[in-house]
Protein backbone atom coordinates (compact mmCIF):
# COMPACT_ATOMS: atom_id res chain seq x y z
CA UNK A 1 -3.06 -22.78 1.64
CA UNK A 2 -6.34 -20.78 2.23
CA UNK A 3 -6.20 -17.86 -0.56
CA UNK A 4 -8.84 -14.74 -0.19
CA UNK A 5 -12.02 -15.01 -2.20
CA UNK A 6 -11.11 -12.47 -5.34
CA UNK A 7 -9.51 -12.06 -9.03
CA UNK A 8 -7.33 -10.12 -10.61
CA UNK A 9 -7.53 -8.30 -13.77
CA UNK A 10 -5.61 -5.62 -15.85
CA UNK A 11 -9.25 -3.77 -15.51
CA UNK A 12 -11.86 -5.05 -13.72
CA UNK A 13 -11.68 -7.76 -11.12
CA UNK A 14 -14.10 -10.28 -9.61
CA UNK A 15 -14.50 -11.11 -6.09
CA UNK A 16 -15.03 -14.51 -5.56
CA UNK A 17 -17.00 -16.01 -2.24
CA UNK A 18 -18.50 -19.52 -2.09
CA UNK A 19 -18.17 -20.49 -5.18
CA UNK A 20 -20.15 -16.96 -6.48
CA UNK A 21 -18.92 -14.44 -8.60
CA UNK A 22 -19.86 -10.89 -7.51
CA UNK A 23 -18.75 -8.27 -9.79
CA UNK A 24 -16.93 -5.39 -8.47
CA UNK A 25 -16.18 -2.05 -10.19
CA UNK A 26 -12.38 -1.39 -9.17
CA UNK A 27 -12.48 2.41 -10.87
CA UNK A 28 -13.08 5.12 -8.70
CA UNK A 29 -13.35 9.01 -9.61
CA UNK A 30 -11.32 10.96 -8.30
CA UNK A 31 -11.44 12.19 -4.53
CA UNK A 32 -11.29 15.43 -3.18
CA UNK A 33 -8.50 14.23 -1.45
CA UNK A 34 -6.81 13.21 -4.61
CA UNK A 35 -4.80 14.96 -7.59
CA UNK A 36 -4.09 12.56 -10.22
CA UNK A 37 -1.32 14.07 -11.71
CA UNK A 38 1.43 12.58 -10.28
CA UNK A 39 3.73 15.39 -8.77
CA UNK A 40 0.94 17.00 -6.98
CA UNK A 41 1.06 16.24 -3.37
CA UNK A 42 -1.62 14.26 -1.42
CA UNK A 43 -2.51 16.10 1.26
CA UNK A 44 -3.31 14.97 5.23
CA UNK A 45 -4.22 15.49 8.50
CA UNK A 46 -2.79 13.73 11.55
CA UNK A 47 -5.04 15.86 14.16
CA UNK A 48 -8.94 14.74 12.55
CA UNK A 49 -10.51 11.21 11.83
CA UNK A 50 -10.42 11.99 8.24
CA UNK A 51 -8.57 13.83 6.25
CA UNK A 52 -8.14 17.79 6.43
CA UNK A 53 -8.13 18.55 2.68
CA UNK A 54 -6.81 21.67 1.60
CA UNK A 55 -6.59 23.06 -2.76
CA UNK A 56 -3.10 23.32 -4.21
CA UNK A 57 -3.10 26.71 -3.81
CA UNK A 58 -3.71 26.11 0.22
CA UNK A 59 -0.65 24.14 0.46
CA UNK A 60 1.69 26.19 -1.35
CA UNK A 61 0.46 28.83 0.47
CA UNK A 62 1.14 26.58 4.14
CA UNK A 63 3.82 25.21 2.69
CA UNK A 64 5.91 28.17 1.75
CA UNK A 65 8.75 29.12 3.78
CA UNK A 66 9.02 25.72 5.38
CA UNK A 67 12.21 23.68 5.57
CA UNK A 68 12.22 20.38 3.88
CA UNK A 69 15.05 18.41 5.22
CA UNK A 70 17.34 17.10 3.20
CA UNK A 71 16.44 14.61 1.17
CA UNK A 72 18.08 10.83 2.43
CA UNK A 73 20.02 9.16 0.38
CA UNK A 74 18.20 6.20 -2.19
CA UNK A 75 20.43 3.89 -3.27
CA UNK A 76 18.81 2.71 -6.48
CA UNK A 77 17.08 5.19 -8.44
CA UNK A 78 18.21 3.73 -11.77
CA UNK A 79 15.49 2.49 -14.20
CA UNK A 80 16.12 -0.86 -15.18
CA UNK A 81 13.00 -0.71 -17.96
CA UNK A 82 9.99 -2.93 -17.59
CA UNK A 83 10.16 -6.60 -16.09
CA UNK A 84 8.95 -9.32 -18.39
CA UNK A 85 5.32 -10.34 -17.88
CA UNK A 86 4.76 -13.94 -15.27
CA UNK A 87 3.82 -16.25 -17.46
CA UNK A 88 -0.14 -16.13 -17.97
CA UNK A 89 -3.18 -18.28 -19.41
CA UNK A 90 -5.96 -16.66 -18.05
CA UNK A 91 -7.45 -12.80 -17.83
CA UNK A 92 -8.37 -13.64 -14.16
CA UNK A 93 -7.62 -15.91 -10.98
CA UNK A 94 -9.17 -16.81 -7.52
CA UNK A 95 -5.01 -17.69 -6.26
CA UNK A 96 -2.84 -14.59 -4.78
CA UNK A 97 -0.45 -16.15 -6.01
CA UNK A 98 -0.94 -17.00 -9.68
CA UNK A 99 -0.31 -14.11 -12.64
CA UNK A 100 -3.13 -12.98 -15.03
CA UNK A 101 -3.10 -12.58 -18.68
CA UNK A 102 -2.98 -8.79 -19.40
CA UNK A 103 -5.58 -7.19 -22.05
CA UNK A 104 -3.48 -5.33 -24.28
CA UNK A 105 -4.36 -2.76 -27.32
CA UNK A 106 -2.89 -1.69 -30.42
CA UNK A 107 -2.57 1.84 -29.74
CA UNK A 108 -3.63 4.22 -26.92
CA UNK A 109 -2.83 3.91 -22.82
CA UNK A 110 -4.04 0.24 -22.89
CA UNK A 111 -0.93 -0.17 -25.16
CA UNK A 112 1.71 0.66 -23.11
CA UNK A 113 4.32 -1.66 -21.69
CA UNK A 114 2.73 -2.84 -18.51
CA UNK A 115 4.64 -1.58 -15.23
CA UNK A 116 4.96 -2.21 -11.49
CA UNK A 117 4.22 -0.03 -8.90
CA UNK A 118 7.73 0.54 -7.78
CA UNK A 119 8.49 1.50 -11.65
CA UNK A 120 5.95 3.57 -11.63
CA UNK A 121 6.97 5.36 -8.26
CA UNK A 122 10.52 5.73 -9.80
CA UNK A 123 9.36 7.23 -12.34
CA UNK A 124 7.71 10.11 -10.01
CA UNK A 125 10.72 10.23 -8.16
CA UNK A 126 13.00 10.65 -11.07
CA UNK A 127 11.24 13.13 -12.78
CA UNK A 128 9.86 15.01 -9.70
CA UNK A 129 12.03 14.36 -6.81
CA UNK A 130 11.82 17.64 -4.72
CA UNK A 131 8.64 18.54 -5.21
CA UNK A 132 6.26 17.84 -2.47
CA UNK A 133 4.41 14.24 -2.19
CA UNK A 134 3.01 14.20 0.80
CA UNK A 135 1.52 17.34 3.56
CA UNK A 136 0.09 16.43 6.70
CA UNK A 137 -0.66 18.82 9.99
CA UNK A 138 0.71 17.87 13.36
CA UNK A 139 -0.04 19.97 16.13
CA UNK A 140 -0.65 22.41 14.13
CA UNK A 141 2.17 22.14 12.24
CA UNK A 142 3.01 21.40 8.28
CA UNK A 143 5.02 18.62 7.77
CA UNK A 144 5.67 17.80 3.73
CA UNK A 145 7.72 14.78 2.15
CA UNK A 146 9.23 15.44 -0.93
CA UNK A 147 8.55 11.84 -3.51
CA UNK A 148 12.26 11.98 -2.83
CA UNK A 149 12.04 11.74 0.84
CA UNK A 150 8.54 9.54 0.64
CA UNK A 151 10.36 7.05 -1.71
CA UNK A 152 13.28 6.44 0.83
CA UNK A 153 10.90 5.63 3.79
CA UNK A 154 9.26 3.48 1.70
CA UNK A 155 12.20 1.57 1.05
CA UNK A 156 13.15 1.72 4.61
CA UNK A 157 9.53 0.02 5.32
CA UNK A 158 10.25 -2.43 2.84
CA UNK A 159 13.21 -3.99 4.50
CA UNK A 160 11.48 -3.63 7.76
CA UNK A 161 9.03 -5.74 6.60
CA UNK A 162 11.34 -8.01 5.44
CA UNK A 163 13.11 -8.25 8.42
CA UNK A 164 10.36 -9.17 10.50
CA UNK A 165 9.63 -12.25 8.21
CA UNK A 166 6.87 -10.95 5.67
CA UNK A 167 6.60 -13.53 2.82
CA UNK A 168 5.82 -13.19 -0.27
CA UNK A 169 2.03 -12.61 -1.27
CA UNK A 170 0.99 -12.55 2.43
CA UNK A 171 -0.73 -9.73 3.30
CA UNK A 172 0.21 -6.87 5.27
CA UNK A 173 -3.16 -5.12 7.29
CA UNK A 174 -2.91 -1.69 7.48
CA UNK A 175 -6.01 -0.59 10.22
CA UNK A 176 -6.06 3.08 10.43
CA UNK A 177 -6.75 6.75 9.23
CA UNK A 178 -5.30 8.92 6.62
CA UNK A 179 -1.67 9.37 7.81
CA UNK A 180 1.79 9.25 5.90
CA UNK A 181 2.33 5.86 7.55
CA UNK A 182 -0.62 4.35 6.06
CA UNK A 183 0.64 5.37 2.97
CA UNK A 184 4.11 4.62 3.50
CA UNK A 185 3.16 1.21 4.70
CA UNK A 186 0.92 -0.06 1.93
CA UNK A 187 3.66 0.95 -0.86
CA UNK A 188 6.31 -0.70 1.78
CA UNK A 189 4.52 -3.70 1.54
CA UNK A 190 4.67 -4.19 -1.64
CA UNK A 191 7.91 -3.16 -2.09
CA UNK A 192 9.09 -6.47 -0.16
CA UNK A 193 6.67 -8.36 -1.92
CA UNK A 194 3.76 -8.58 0.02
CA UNK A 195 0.00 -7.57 -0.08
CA UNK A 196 -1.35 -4.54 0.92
CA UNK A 197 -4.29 -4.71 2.82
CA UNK A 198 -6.43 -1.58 4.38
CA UNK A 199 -9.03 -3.15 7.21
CA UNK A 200 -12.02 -0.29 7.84
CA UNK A 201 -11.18 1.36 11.12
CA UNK A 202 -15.04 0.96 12.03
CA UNK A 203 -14.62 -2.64 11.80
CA UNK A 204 -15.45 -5.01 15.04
CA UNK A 205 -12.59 -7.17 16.53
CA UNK A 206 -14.34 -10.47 14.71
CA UNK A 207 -13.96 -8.42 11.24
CA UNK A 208 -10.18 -7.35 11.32
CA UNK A 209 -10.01 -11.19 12.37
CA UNK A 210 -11.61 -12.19 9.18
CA UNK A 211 -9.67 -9.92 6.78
CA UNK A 212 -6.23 -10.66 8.53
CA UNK A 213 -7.14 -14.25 8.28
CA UNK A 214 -8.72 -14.01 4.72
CA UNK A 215 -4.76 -12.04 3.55
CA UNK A 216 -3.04 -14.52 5.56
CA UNK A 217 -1.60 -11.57 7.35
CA UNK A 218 2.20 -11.39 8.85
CA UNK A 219 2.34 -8.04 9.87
CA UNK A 220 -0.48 -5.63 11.11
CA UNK A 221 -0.13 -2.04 11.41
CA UNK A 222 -2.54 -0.14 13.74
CA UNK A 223 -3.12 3.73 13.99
CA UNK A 224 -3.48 3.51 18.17
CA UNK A 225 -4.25 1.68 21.12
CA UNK A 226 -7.77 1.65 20.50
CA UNK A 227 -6.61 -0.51 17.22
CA UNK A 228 -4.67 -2.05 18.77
CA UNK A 229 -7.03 -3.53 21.73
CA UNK A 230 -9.02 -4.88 18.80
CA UNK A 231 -5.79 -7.06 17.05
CA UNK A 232 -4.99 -8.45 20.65
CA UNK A 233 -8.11 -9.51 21.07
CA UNK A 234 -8.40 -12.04 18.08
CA UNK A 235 -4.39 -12.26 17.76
CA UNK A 236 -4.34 -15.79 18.82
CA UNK A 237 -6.76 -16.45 15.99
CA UNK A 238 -4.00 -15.41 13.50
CA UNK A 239 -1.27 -18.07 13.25
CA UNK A 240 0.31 -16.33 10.25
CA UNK A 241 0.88 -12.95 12.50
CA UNK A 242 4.40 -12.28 13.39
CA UNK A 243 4.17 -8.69 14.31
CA UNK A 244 1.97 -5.25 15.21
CA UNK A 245 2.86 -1.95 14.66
CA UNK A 246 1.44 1.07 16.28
CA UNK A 247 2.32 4.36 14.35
CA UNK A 248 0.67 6.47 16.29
CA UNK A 249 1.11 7.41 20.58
CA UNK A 250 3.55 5.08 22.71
CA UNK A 251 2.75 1.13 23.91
CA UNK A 252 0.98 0.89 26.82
CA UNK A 253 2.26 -2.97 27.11
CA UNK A 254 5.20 -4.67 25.93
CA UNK A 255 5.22 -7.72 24.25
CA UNK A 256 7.99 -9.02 22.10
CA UNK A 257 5.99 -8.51 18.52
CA UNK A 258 4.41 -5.54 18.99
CA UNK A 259 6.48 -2.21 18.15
CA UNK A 260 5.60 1.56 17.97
CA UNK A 261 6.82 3.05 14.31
CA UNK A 262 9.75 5.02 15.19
CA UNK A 263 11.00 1.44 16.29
CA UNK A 264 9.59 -0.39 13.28
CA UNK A 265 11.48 1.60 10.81
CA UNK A 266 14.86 1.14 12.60
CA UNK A 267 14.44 -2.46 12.38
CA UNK A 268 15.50 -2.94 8.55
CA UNK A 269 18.33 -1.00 8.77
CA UNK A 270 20.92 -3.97 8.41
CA UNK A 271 19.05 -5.58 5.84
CA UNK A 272 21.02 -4.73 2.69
CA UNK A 273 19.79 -3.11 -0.18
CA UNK A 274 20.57 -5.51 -2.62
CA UNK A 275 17.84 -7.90 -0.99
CA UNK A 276 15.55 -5.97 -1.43
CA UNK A 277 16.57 -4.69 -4.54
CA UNK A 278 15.99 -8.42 -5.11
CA UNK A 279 12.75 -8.86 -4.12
CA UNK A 280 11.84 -5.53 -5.87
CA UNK A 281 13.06 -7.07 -9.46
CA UNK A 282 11.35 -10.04 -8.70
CA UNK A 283 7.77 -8.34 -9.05
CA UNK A 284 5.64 -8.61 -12.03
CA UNK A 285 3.17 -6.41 -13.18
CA UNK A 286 0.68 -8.58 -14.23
CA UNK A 287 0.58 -10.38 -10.19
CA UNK A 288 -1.18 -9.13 -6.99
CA UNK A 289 0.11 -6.56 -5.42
CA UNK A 290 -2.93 -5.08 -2.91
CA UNK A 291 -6.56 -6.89 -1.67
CA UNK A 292 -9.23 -4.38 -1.31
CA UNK A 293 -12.24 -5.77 0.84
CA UNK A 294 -15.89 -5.03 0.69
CA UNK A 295 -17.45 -3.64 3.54
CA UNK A 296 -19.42 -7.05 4.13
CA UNK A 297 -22.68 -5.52 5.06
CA UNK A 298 -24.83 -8.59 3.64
CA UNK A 299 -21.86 -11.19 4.91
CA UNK A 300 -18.24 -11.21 4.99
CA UNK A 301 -16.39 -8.85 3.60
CA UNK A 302 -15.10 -9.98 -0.05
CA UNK A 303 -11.67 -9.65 -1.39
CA UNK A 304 -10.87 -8.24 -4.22
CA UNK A 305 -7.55 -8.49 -5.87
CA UNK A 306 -5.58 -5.88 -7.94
CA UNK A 307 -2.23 -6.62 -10.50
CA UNK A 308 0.18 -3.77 -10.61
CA UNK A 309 -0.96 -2.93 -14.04
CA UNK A 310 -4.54 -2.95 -12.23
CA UNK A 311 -3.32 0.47 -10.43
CA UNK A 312 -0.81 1.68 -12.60
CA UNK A 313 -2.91 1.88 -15.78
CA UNK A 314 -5.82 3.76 -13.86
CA UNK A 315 -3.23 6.10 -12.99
CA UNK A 316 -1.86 6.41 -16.14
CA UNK A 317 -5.38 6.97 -17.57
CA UNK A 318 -6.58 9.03 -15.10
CA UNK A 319 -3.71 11.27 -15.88
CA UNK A 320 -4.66 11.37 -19.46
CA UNK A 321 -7.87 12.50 -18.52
């Protein structure tokens, strides 16, 4: 099996192409668009190419008076405490599928029980369930998710995933702007065990080709038709593709694996919860869990691979901060 040219580390990874090691710095400062501490929402626009970013104080202020609805039902919010470590020789790897050997510390964030991304998402939703996790304006219009509400479609993702045949450390290519569904697909993915994978919307047809094919892509979600045009162009190219969804404007074709979101996130609905509470336990935080490419101005873009402790100790130091 073709794996994507990277490494994985608890802080720092390498990206790996032709036999080359090209280090890449994986911590970023915060954005703008960013709060770090974890029950401040993340705020977004569905109307502009990038992200209408607004201070707390904004929201609150946008926010106020609105009616959440009712927060849906999650089945498992229980906290199980952390899953042993995969069993680990070395502090990095070139194979998605192969576990790293965590640096650990004798005191301080670095030594903290590793966790995954779902614990660490529980944990947010446990301790701040109503609050608001995600804003974004449509038509003019507020539209917040509590980490509640977020946390139950990302669930619902999950097992949508899983239902149309995403395997485990395949990626899942997520081609689009800032929107609730990119976020909600990324954390879906890897959820049911796959890789998240964010392809740069100002990519050429030939370059979502090579990052699909580089992740070994099943599924590939696509903000609109324009997207879209550019998937169906190389799709025959991708023999590990089983399915597109659009999350944004209706299908202007049908074809049996393409789907708009509405009917993307109805598709899981029979797949029980105790699968993917399965596949959920089964993660470790010291394996991949998302490939972040290079831009691949001097040559093809370069994966780099990031562990679940990889994210969740940045945001557990960043919140220290």
């Amino acid at each position: 099996m073709s794996v994507p040219e990277g490494s994985v580390e608890s802080s720092s990874a390498d990206a790996v192409m032709d036999g080359k090691a090209e280090r890449i710095s994986t911590q970023k400062a915060p954005s703008d668009s960013t709060n770090v501490k974890t029950h401040s929402p993340l705020v977004l626009s569905g109307e502009a190419p990038t992200a209408e970013l607004c201070a707390t104080s904004e929201l609150e202020e946008a926010t106020e008076g609105l009616s959440l609805e009712a927060p849906q039902s999650v089945p498992s919010l229980k906290t199980n405490g952390p899953a042993p470590l995969a069993p680990a020789d070395e502090l990095w790897s070139t194979s998605r599928h192969k576990a790293v050997r965590l640096r650990m510390e004798g005191s301080g964030p670095a030594s903290e029980t590793p966790i995954t991304i779902h614990q660490l998402f529980l944990q947010t939703v446990n301790t701040y369930g109503d609050h608001p996790a995600l804003a974004s304006k449509r038509e003019g219009q507020w539209e917040t998710l509590t980490w509640r509400q977020y946390y139950g479609q990302c669930r619902a993702a999950a097992k949508s995933f899983l239902k149309l045949g995403l395997e485990r450390y395949h990626g899942v290519g997520i081609l689009g702007f800032n929107s609730p569904e990119w976020f909600i697909s990324d954390i879906g993915s890897i959820f049911a065990g796959g890789l998240a994978t964010g392809i740069y919307t100002t990519n050429s047809p030939e370059a979502c080709q090579y990052v699909a094919a580089s992740s070994e892509a099943n599924i590939l979600v696509v903000e609109n038709q324009k997207q879209l045009e550019k998937i169906l162009q190389v799709k025959d190219h991708l023999p590990h593709l089983k399915a597109i969804v659009q999350y944004k404007g209706e299908l202007q074709q049908k074809e049996p694996f393409l789907y708009t979101w509405a009917e993307f996130m109805k598709l899981g609905e029979d797949v029980p919860d105790e699968q993917l509470d399965a596949v959920i336990d089964s993660l470790r935080a010291n394996e991949c869990c998302t490939l972040i490419f290079t831009s691949g101005t001097i040559g093809h873009p370069k994966a780099c691979m990031l562990s679940h402790d990889n994210v969740s100790y940045r945001e557990k130091t960043l919140s220290f901060s």
